[in-house]
Protein backbone atom coordinates (compact mmCIF):
# COMPACT_ATOMS: atom_id res chain seq x y z
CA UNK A 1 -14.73 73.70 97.02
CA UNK A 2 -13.56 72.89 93.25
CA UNK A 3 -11.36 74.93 91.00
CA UNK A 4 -13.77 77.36 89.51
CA UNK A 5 -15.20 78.37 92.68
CA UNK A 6 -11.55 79.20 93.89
CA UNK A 7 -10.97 80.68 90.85
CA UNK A 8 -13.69 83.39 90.96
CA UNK A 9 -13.09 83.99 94.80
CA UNK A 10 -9.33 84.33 93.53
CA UNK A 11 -10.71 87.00 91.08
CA UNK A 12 -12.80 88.73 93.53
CA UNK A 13 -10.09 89.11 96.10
CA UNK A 14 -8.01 91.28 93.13
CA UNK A 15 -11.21 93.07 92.17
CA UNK A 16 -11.39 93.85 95.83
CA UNK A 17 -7.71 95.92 95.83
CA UNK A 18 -7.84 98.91 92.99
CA UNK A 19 -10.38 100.51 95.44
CA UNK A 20 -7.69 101.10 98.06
CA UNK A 21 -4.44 100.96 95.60
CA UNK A 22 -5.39 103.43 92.99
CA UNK A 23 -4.79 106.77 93.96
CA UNK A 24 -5.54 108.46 90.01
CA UNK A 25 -9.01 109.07 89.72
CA UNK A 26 -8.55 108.51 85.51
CA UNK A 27 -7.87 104.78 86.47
CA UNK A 28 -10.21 105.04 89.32
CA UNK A 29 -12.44 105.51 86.82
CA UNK A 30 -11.21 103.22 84.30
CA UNK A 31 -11.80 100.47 86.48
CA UNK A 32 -15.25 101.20 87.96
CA UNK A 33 -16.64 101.26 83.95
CA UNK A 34 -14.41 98.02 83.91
CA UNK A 35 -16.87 96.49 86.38
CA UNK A 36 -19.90 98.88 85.35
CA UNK A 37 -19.49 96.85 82.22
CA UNK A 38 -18.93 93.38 83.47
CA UNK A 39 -22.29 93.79 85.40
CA UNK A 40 -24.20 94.56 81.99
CA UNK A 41 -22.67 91.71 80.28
CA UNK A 42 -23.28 89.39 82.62
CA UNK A 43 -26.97 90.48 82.82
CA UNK A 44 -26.61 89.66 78.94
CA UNK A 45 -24.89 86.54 79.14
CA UNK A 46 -27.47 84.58 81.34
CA UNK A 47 -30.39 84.62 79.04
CA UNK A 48 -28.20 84.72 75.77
CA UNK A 49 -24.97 82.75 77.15
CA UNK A 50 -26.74 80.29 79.58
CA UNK A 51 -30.36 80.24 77.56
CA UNK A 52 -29.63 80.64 74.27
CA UNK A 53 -32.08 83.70 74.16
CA UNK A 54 -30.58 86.79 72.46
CA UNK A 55 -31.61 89.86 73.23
CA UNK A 56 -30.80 93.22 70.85
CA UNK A 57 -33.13 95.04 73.81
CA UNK A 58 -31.83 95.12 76.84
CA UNK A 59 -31.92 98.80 77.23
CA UNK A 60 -35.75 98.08 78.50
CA UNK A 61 -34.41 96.35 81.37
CA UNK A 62 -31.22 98.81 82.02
CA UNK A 63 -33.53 101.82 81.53
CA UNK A 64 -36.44 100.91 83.86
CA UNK A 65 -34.11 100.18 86.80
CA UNK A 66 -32.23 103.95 85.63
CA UNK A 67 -35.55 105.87 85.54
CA UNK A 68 -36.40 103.65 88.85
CA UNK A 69 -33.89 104.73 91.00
CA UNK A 70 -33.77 108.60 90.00
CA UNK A 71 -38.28 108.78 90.21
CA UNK A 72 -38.22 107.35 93.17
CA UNK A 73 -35.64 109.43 95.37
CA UNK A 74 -36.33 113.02 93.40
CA UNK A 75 -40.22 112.32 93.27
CA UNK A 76 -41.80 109.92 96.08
CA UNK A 77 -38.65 111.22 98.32
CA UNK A 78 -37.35 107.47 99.21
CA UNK A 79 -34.10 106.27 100.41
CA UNK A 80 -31.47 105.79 97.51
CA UNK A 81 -30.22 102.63 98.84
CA UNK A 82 -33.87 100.95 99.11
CA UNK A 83 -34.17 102.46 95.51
CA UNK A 84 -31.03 100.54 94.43
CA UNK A 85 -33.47 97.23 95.47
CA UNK A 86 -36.28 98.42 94.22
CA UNK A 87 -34.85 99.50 90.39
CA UNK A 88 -33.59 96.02 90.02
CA UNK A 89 -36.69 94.56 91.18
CA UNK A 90 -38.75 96.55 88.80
CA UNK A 91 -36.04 96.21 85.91
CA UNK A 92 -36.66 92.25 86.89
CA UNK A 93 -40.65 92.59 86.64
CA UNK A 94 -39.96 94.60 82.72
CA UNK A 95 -37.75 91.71 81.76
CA UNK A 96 -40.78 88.89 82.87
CA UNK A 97 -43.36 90.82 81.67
CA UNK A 98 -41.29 90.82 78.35
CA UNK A 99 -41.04 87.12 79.13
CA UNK A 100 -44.01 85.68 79.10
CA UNK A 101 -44.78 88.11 76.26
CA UNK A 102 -42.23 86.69 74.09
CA UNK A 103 -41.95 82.96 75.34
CA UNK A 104 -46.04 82.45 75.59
CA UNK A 105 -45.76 82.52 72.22
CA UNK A 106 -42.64 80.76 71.68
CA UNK A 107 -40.79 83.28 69.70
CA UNK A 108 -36.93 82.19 69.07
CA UNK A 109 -34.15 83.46 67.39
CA UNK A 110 -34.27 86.58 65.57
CA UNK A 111 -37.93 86.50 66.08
CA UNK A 112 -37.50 87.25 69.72
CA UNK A 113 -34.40 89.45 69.14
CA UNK A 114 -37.10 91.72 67.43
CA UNK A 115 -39.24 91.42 69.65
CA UNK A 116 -36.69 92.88 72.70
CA UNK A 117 -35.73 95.19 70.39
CA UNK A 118 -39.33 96.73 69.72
CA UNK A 119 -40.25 96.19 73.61
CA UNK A 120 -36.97 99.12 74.13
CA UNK A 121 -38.14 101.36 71.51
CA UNK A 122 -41.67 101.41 72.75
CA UNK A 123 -40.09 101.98 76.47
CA UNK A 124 -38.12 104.60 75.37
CA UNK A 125 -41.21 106.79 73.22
CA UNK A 126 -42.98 106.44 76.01
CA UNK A 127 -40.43 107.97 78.24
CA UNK A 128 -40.14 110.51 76.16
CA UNK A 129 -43.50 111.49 76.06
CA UNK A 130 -44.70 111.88 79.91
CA UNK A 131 -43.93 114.63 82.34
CA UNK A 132 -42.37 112.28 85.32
CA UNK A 133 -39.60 111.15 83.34
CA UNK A 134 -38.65 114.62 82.25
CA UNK A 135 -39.98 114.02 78.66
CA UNK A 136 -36.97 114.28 76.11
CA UNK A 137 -34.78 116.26 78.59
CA UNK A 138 -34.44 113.27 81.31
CA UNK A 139 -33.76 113.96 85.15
CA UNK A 140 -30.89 115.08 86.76
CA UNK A 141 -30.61 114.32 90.33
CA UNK A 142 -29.54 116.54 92.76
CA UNK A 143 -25.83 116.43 94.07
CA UNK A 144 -26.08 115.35 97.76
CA UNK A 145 -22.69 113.88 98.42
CA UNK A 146 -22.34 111.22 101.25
CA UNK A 147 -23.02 107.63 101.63
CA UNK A 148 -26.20 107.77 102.89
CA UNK A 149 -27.17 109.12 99.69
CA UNK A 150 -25.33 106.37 97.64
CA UNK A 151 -23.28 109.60 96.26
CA UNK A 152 -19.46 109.03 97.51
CA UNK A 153 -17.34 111.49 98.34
CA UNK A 154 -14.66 109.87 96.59
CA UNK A 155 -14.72 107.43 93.57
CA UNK A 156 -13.70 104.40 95.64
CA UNK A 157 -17.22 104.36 97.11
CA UNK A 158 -18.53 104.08 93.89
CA UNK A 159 -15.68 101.57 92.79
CA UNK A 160 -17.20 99.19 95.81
CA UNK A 161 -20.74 99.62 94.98
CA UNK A 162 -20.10 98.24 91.53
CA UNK A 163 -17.35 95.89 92.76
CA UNK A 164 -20.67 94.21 95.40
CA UNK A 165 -23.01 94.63 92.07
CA UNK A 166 -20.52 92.63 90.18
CA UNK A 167 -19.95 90.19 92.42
CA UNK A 168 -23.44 89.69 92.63
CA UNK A 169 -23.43 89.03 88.65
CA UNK A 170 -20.15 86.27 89.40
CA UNK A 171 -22.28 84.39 92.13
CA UNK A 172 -25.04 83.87 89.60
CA UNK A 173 -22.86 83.03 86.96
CA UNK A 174 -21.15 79.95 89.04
CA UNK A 175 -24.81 78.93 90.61
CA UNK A 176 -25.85 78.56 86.50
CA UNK A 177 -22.34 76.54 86.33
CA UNK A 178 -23.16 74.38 89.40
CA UNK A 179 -26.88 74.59 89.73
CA UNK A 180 -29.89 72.09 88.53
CA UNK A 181 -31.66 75.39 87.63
CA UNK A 182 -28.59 76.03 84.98
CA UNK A 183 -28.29 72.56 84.00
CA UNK A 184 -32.12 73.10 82.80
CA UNK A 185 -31.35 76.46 81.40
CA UNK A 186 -28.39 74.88 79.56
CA UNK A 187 -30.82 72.10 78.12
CA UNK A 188 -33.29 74.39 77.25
CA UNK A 189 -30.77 76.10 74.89
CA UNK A 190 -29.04 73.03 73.29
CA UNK A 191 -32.29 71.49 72.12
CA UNK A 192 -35.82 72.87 73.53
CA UNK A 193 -37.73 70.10 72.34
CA UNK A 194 -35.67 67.24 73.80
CA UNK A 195 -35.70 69.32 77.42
CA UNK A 196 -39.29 69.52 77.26
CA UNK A 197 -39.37 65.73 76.42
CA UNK A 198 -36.78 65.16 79.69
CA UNK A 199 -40.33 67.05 81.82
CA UNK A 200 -38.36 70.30 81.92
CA UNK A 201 -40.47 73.41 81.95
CA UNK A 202 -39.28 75.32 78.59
CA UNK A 203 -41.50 78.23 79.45
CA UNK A 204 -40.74 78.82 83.40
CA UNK A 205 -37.29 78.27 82.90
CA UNK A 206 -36.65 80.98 80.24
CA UNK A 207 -39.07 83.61 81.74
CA UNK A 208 -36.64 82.74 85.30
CA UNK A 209 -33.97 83.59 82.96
CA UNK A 210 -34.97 86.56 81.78
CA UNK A 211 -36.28 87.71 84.96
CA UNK A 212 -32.50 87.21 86.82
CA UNK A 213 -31.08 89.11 83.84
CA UNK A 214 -33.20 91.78 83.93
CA UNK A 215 -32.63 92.33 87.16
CA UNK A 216 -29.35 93.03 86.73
CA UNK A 217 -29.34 95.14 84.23
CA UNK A 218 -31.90 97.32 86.40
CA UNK A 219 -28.90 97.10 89.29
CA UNK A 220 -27.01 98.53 86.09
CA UNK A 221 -29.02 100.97 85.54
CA UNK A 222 -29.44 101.92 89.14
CA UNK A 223 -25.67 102.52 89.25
CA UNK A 224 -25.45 104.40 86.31
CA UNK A 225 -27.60 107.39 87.62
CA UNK A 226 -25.98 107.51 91.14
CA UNK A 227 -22.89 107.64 89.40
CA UNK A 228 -23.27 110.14 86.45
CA UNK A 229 -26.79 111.70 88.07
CA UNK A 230 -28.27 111.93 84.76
CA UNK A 231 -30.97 110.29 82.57
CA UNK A 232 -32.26 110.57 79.35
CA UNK A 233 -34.72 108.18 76.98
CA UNK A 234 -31.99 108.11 74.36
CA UNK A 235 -29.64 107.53 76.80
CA UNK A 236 -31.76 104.54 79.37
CA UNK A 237 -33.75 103.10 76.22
CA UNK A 238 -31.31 103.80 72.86
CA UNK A 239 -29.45 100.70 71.19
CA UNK A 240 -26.24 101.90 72.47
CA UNK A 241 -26.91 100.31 75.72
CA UNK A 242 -28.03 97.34 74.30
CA UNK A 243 -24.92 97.16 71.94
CA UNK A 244 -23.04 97.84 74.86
CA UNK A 245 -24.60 94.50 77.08
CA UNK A 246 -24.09 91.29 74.08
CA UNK A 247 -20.17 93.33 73.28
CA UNK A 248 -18.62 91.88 76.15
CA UNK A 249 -20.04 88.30 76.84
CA UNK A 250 -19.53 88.11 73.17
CA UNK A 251 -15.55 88.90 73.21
CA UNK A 252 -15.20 87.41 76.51
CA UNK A 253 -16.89 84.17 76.23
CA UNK A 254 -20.61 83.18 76.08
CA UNK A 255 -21.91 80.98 78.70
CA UNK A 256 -19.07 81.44 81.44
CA UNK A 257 -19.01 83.51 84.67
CA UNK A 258 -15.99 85.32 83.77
CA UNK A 259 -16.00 85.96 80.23
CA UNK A 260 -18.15 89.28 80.42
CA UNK A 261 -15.76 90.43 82.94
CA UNK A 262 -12.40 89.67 80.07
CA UNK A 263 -14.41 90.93 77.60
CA UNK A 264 -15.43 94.02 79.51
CA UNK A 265 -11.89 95.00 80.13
CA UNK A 266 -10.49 94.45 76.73
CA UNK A 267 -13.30 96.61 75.80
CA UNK A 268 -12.38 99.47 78.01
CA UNK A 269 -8.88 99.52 77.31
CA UNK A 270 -9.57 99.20 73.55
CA UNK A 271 -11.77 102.58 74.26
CA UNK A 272 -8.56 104.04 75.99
CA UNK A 273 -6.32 103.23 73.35
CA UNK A 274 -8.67 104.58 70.72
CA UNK A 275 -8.93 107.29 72.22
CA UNK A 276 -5.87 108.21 72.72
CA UNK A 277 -4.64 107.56 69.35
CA UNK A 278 -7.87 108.93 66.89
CA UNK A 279 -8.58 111.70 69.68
CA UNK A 280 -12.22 112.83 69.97
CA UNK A 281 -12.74 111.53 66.36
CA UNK A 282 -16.55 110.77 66.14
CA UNK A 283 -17.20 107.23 65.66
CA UNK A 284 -13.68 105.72 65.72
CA UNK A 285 -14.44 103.65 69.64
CA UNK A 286 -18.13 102.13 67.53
CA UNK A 287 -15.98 101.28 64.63
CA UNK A 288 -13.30 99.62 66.40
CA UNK A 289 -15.78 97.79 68.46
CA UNK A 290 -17.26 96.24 65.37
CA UNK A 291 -14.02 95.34 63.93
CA UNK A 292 -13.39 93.36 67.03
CA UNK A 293 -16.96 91.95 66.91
CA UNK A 294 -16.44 90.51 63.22
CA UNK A 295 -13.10 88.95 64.48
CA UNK A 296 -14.50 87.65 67.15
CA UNK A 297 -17.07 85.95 65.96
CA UNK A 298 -15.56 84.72 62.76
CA UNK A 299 -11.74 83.84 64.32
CA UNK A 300 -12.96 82.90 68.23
CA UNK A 301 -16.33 81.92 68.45
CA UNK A 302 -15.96 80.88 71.99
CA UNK A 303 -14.78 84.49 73.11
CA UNK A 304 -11.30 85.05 74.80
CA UNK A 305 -11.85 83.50 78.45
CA UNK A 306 -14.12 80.51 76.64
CA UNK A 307 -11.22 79.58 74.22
CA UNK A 308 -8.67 80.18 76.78
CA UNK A 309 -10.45 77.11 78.83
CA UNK A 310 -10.93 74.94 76.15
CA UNK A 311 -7.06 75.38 75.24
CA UNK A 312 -6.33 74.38 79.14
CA UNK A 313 -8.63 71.44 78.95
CA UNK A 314 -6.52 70.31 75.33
CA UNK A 315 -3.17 71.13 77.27
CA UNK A 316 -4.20 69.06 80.60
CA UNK A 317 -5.76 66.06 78.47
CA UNK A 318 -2.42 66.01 76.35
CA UNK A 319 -0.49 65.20 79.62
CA UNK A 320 -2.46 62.84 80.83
């Protein structure tokens, strides 16, 4: 086992302990929208971090698997856990339907960023404009508190659920570290053309990408209405969510397993602070957020966890 697989079973075993250590259910809570977080920027990071593809839409994706998993258990009646499976599975079948929409034609760039983009906005009119959604007024699903119906009794439940859905996101991340499939994704986003001269399949391999990240953001989704038991288009389709998915890959580091989960928790703690300090001022959370962003991008390009391992790797070389 190398050092980066020990290292994220390292960071899964202290993921593992606030569930049982924190008593407050403010922190409780802190730390479940740490990890609610994590899980949509890793959905994020493996078509934009590991393929290159970026996304300004990924609300489609999060907002299928929402609307999923509250339909199905209010309407055809069916267990919330086999909704939890079957809201990322249908949040996966949006994002390669999306896929081989986008990549058929080769669209790139901002070109496909657009194209995400329009793909959410069209989701989200159309949610709003048929009865089984709720039209503009969304769903709220019926408190029925136990575990059988994926509705804990205390927040620790829910802390677990997102802590498996996480962990989940990790375990991809280190297969795309370790795997052939994210060596090929890898090439794909470096240089297309020279992958598809090596015989690699451009087209599969991006619409496989899309297709695992979509699939978590449906899981994200999924959680999200369990967990607050409301829905709305604005809310499941509306650029806030997609904002919310590139924000922490982006701090945290593009391309590695645990940069959406650093980035995610600066992000959260930022929101504390902010809020603390401006109060309920409207705006001041979005506005630090983009200050961040800018800095970010124009001061650490590689994100916090991604320049953190590149100064290790300087450090270690230096010694030797």
């Amino acid at each position: 086992m190398n050092l980066k697989a020990l290292a994220i079973l390292g960071v899964l075993a202290v993921l593992a302990l606030p569930g049982w250590l924190i008593q407050s259910d403010y922190w409780m809570n802190f730390a479940i929208m740490v990890l609610y977080a994590a899980l949509l920027g890793q959905a994020w990071n493996i078509l934009a971090g590991y393929g290159g593809q970026f996304s300004f839409g990924h609300a489609a994706f999060f907002g299928t698997g929402a609307y999923a998993q509250a339909i199905l258990q209010m309407s055809v009646g069916l267990d919330p856990w086999l909704c939890f499976l079957l809201s990322g599975l249908l949040g996966g079948i949006a994002g390669a339907v999306v896929g081989v929409l986008s990549f058929r034609y080769n669209l790139r760039g901002s070109y496909f960023a657009l194209v995400t983009l329009a793909f959410a906005e069209v989701f989200r009119i159309v949610a709003k404009s048929v009865d089984f959604t709720g039209g503009g007024s969304g769903l709220l699903v019926p408190l029925h508190k136990g575990a059988a119906s994926a509705q804990f009794a205390t927040k620790a439940g829910f802390y677990y659920l997102i802590f498996a859905l996480t962990a989940l996101g990790l375990a991809i991340g280190w297969w795309l570290d370790h795997g052939r499939f994210g060596a090929r994704l890898i090439a794909v986003r470096e240089n297309e053309e020279a992958a598809r001269a090596l015989g690699i399949n451009a087209f599969t391999t991006k619409v496989i990408a899309i297709t695992l990240s979509a699939i978590l953001a449906g899981f994200a989704g999924a959680f999200y209405v369990q967990y607050f038991l409301y829905i709305d288009p604005n809310l499941a389709y509306g650029p806030d969510i997609s904002v919310a998915a590139l924000l922490a890959p982006i701090i945290g580091g593009l391309g590695t397993s645990l940069g959406p989960l650093v980035g995610a928790l600066v992000l959260q703690l930022v929101s504390r602070v902010a809020q603390m300090v401006a109060g309920d001022a409207p705006g001041i959370t979005l506005v630090i957020f983009g200050v961040i962003l800018v800095i970010m991008v124009v001061a650490l390009p590689e994100g916090i966890f991604g320049q953190a391992r590149i100064s290790a790797r300087r450090l270690i070389s230096r010694r030797t």
